[in-house]
Protein backbone atom coordinates (compact mmCIF):
# COMPACT_ATOMS: atom_id res chain seq x y z
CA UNK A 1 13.73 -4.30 3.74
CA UNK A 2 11.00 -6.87 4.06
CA UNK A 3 11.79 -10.62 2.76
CA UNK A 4 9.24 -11.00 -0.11
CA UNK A 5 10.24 -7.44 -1.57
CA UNK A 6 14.38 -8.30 -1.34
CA UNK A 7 13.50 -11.72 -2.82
CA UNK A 8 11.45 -9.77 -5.51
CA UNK A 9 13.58 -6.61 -6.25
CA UNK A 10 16.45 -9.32 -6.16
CA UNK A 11 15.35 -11.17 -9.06
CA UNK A 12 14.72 -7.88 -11.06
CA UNK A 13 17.71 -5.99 -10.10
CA UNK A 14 20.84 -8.41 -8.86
CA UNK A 15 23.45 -7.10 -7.36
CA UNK A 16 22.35 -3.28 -8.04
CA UNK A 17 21.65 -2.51 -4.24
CA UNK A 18 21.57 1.64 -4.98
CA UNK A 19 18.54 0.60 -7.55
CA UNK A 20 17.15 -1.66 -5.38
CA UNK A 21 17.12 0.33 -2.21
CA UNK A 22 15.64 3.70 -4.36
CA UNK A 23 13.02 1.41 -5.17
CA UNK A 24 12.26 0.18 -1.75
CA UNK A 25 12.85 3.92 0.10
CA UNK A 26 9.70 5.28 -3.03
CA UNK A 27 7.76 2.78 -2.01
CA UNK A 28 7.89 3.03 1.71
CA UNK A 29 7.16 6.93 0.86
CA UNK A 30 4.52 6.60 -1.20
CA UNK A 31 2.84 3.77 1.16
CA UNK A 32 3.23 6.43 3.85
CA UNK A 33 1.80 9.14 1.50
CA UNK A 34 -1.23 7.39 0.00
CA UNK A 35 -2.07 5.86 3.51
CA UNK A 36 -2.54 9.45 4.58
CA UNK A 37 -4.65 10.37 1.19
CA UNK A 38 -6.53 7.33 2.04
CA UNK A 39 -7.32 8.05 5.93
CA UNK A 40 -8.48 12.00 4.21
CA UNK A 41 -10.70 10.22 2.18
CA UNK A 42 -12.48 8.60 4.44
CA UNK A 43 -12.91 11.42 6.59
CA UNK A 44 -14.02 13.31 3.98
CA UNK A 45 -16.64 10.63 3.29
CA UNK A 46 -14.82 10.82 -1.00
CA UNK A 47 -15.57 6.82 -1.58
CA UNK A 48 -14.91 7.37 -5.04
CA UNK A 49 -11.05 8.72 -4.18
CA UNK A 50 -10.61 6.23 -1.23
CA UNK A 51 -11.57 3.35 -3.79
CA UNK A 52 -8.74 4.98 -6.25
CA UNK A 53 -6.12 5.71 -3.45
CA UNK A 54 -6.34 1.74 -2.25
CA UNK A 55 -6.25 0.59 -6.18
CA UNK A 56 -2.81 2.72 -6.21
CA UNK A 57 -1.98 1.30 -3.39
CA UNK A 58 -2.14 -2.09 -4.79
CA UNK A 59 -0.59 -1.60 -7.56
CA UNK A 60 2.56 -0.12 -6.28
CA UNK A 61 2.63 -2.84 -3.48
CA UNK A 62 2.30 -5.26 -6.04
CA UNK A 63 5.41 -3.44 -8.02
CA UNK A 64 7.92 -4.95 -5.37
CA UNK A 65 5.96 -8.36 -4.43
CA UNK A 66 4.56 -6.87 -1.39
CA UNK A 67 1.17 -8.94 -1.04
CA UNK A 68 0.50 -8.42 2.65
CA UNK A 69 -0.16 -4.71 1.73
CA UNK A 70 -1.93 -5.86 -1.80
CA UNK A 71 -4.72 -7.77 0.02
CA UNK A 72 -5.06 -5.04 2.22
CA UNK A 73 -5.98 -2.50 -0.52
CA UNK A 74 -7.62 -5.46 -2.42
CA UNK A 75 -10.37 -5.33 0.39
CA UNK A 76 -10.29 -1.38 1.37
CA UNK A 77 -11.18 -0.95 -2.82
CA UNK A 78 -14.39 -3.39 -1.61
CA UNK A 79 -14.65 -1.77 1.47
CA UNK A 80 -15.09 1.96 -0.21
CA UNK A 81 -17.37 0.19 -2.87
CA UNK A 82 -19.92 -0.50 -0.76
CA UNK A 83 -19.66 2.68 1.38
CA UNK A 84 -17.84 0.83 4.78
CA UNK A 85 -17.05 3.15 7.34
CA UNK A 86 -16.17 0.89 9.80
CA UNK A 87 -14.54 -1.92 7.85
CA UNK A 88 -12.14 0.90 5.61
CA UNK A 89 -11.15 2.50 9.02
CA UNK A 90 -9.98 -0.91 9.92
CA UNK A 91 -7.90 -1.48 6.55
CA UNK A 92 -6.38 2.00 6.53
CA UNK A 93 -5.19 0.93 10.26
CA UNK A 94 -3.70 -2.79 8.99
CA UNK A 95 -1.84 -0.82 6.19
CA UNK A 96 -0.47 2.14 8.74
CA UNK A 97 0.45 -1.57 11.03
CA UNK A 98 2.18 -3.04 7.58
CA UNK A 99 4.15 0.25 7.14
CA UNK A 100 5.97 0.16 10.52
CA UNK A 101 6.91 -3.49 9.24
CA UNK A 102 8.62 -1.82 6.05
């Protein structure tokens, strides 16, 4: 489990480690999932759903403190906004690089 997300899910949880590490295991699922909803979208050339996919993504990264993978989907969301091919490519790649780090 990464450091900022036991620190996090630590504070909320205690000593439940079964709650804490069904929390963690849905989140490393759906980071995997949406990443592959996002890299669709871009393909597809759907800004709108690429820009909804990374504010997901956000939020549930922000559920369990993870702000490496926040930022990230902080600037894809900008990155779909204003139609960036190249640039969103880039994110989708830093969050599939983030996920091996889960």
């Amino acid at each position: 489990m990464k450091e900022c997300c036991r620190k996090y899910l630590d504070l909320q949880f205690g000593d439940d480690e079964e709650i804490k590490t069904e929390i963690y295991e849905e989140y490393k699922n759906s980071m995997k999932a949406k990443t592959a909803e996002a890299t669709a979208s871009l393909e597809s050339g759907d800004w709108v759903a690429l820009d909804k996919i990374a504010h997901t993504i956000k939020g549930n990264a922000l559920a369990v403190d993870d702000k490496d993978m926040a930022d990230t989907a902080i600037d894809l969301r900008s990155q779909a906004k204003l139609h960036e091919a190249g640039a969103s490519e880039a994110d989708i790649a830093r969050m599939r690089e983030l996920i091996v780090g889960l």
